[in-house]
Every structure is written in structure tokens, then in C-alpha cells.
Protein backbone atom coordinates (compact mmCIF):
# COMPACT_ATOMS: atom_id res chain seq x y z
CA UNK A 1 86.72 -13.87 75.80
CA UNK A 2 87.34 -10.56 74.79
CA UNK A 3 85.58 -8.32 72.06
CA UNK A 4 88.71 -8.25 70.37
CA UNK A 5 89.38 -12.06 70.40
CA UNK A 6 86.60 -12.32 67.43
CA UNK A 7 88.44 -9.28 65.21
CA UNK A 8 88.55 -11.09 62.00
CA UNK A 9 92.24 -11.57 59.93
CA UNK A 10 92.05 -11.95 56.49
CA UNK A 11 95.35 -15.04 55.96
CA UNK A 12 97.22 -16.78 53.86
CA UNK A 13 97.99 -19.50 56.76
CA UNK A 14 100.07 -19.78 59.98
CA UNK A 15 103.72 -21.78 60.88
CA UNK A 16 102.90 -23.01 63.87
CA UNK A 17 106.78 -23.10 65.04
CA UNK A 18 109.42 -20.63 62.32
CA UNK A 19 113.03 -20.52 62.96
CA UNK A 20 113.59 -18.26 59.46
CA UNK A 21 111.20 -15.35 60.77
CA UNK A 22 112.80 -13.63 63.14
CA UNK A 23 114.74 -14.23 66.17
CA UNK A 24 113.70 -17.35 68.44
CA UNK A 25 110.63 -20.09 67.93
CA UNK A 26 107.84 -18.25 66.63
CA UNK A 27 104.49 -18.38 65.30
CA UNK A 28 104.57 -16.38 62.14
CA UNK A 29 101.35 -15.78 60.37
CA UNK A 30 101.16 -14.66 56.74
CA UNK A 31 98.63 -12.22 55.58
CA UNK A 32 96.31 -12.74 52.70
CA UNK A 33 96.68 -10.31 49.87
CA UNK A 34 99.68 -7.07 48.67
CA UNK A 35 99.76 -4.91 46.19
CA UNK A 36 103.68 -4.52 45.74
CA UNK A 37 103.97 -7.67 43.37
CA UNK A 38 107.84 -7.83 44.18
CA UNK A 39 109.27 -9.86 41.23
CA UNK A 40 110.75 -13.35 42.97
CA UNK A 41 108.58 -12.79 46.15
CA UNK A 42 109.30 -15.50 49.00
CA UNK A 43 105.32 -15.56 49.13
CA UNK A 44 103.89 -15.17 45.75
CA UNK A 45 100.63 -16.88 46.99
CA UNK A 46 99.90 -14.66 49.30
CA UNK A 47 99.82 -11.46 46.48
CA UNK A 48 96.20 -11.74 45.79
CA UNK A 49 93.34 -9.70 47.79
CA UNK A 50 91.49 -12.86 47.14
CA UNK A 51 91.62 -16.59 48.55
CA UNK A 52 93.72 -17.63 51.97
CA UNK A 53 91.03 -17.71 54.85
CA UNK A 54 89.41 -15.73 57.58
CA UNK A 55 90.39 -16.42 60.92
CA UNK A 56 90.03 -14.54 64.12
CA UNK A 57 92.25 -12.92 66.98
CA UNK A 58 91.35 -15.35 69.26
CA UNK A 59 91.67 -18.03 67.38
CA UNK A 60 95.56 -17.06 66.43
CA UNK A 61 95.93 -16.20 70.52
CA UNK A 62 95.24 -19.97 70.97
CA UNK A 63 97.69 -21.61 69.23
CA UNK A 64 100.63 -18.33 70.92
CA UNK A 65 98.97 -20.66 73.77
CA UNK A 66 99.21 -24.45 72.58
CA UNK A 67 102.87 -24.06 72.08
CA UNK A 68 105.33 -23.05 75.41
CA UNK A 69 108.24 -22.77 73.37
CA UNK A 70 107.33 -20.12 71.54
CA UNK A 71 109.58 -16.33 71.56
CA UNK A 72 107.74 -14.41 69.47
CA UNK A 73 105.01 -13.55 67.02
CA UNK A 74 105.91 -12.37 63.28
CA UNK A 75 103.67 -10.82 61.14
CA UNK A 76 104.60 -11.52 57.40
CA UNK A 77 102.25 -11.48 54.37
CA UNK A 78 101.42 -11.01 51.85
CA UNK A 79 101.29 -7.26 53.03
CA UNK A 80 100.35 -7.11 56.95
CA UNK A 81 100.04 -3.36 57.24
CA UNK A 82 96.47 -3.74 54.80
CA UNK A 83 95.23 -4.93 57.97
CA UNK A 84 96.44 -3.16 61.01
CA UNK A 85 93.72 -2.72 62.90
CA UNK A 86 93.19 -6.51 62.82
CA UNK A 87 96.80 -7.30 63.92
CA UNK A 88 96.77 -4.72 66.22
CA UNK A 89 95.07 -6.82 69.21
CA UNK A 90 96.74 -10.16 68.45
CA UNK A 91 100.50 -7.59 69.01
CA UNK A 92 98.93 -6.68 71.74
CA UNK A 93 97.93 -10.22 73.17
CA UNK A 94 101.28 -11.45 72.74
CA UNK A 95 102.59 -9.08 74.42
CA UNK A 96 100.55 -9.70 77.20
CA UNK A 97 101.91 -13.04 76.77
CA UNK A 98 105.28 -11.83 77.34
CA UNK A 99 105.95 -12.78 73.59
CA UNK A 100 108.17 -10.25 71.33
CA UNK A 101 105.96 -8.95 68.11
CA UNK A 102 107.96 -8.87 64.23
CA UNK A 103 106.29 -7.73 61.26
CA UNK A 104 107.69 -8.05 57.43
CA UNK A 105 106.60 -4.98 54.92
CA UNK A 106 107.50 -3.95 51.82
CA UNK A 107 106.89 -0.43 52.87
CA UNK A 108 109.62 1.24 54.41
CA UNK A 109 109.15 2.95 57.94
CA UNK A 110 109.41 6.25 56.26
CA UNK A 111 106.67 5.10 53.71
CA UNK A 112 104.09 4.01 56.88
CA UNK A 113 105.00 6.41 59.01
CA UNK A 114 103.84 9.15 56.10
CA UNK A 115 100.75 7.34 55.40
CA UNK A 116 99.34 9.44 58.78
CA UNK A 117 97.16 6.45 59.49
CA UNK A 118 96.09 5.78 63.42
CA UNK A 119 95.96 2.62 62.71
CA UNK A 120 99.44 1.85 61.17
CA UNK A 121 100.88 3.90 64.01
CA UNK A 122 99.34 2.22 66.88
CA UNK A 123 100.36 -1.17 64.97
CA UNK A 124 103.84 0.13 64.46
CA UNK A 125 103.66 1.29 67.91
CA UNK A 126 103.34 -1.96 69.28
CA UNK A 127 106.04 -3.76 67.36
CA UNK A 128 109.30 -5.05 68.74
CA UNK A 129 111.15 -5.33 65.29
CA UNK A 130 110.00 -4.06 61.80
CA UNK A 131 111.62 -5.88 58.35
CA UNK A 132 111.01 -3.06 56.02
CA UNK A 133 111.78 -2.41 52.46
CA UNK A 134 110.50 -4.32 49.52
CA UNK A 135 112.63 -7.46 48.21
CA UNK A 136 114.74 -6.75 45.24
CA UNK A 137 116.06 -9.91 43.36
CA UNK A 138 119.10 -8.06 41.86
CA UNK A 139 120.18 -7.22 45.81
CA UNK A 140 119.32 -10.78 46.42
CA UNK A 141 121.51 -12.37 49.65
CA UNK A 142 121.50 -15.33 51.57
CA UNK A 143 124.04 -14.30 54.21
CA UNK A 144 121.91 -11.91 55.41
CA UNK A 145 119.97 -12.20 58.94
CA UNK A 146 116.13 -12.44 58.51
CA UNK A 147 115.79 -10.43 55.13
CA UNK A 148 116.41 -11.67 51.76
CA UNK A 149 117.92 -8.12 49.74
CA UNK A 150 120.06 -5.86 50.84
CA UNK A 151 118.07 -2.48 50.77
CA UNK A 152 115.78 -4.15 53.26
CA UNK A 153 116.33 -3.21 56.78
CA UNK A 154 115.64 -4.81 60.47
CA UNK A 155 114.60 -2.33 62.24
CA UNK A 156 114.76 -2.49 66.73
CA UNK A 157 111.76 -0.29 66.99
CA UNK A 158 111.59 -1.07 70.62
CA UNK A 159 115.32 0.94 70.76
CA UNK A 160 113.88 3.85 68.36
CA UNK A 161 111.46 4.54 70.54
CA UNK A 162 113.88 4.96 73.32
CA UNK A 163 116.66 6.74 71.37
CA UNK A 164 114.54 8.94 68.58
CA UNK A 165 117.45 7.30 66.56
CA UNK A 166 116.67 4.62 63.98
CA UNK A 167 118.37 1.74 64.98
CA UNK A 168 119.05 -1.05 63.20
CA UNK A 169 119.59 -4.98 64.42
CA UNK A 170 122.74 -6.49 62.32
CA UNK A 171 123.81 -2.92 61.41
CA UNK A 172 127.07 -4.23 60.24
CA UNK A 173 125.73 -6.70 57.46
């Protein structure tokens, strides 16, 4: 066991096998707790800094492990980027895993990324895909792929990275 396998995550809970959460079979775990209090939030019980459970790295790692069918890991919330040195290991372990890595914020990239904190980069760093953007009910649409308003993006990091260009996945929605 690692020393990171005992990191504790402050969540709400875990689906053990998401379809709506990004691309593939994943396990998706919602953070505990976010300050943005979008009105007609998807996870309204996840808002408060209080309640959900502790749980640790490892602990997450062995369910990626239970289930073979699995893609990818998605972190949603609540507000994941409270926590990013926590998530930060369990990216990296499904990585190793040879699992892809999501995360839902309401921030935008622009609004991390200006935050300067090593810890939000070196989470953002190790994401695949990034959902940004906080949900607006009035931009509200179901057609769209993994998002639920229209101002909120889905972000390739992975091609970013590569390019130095933002790039977007379903850039034509």
C-alpha cells in the first residue's frame, strides 16, 4: 500500500458503474461540499461543506479494481477542485490503471488556471477531459453531450496540452 492510498476524500458517494458522466463505463465519484450554489443543480446534496463521508484513495482505487469494465474515472461534486490534492493520487492511480480521468467544475479553465494554485495545476495536469463552466438553468439542454447548459464546455485537455490550443470535444453542439 502506498502512502497515498490512505489520502483522505471528503464525498458525497460513488456510482459504482455511470454511463451519463462521461464517455464509456465509469466510476464517477461526487465530492462533498461547493460554494457556487448553481440554482437547479443536478447535485444539490452535495452543496454543503458538511455531511457525505470520508473515504480514502485507496479505498476508491479498489473498487477502479472490482469492476473490469470500467473506461474511466470522473470526478464530479459537489465542487472537486476544493480538494485537489486529494484527487490528485486517485487521477493518478487510474491512470496507472490505464483508465481515462474526467472532472465536472463550475469553474471555468480560465477561472482555475488563474487561481495559481500547485495543486489545481498538477490536478488539472493530470486530467483527460475537464466539464467546465457553472450550470445555468435558463441555457438548460438535454441534447447536449455530457453537460447540462450551454455555456458549459468539454474540454480534451489531453489535446490542449499537445496543441497550446483549447480544444473542445463536441465542438459543433
Amino acid at each position: 500500500m502506498s502512502s497515498t492510498d490512505s489520502t483522505e476524500i471528503h464525498i458525497s458517494g460513488i456510482a459504482s458503474d455511470s454511463i451519463v458522466d462521461g464517455e464509456g463505463i465509469r466510476l464517477t465519484v461526487f465530492t462533498q461540499g461547493c460554494p457556487r450554489r448553481c440554482p437547479g443543480c443536478h447535485n444539490p446534496d452535495t452543496q454543503p461543506l458538511v455531511g457525505g463521508r470520508m473515504t480514502t484513495v485507496g479505498a476508491v482505487l479498489a473498487q477502479l479494481d472490482a469492476n473490469p469494465l470500467l473506461t474511466g474515472l470522473t470526478l464530479s461534486g459537489g465542487e472537486p477542485f476544493l480538494q485537489p490534492a486529494a484527487l490528485l493520487p486517485l487521477a493518478r492511480g487510474a491512470h496507472a490503471r490505464g483508465l481515462d480521468v474526467w472532472s465536472y467544475t463550475g469553474y471555468t479553465l480560465e477561472e482555475l488556471r488563474a487561481q495559481e494554485n500547485p495543486a489545481v495545476n498538477a490536478l488539472l495536469d493530470e486530467l483527460d477531459v475537464l466539464v467546465d463552466g457553472d450550470y445555468r438553468a435558463e441555457e438548460r439542454d438535454l441534447t447536449l453531450h455530457f453537460r447540462g447548459s450551454r455555456n458549459q464546455r468539454v474540454i480534451d485537455l489531453a489535446a490542449t496540452r499537445a496543441t497550446g490550443t483549447l480544444t473542445l470535444l463536441y465542438a459543433d453542439e
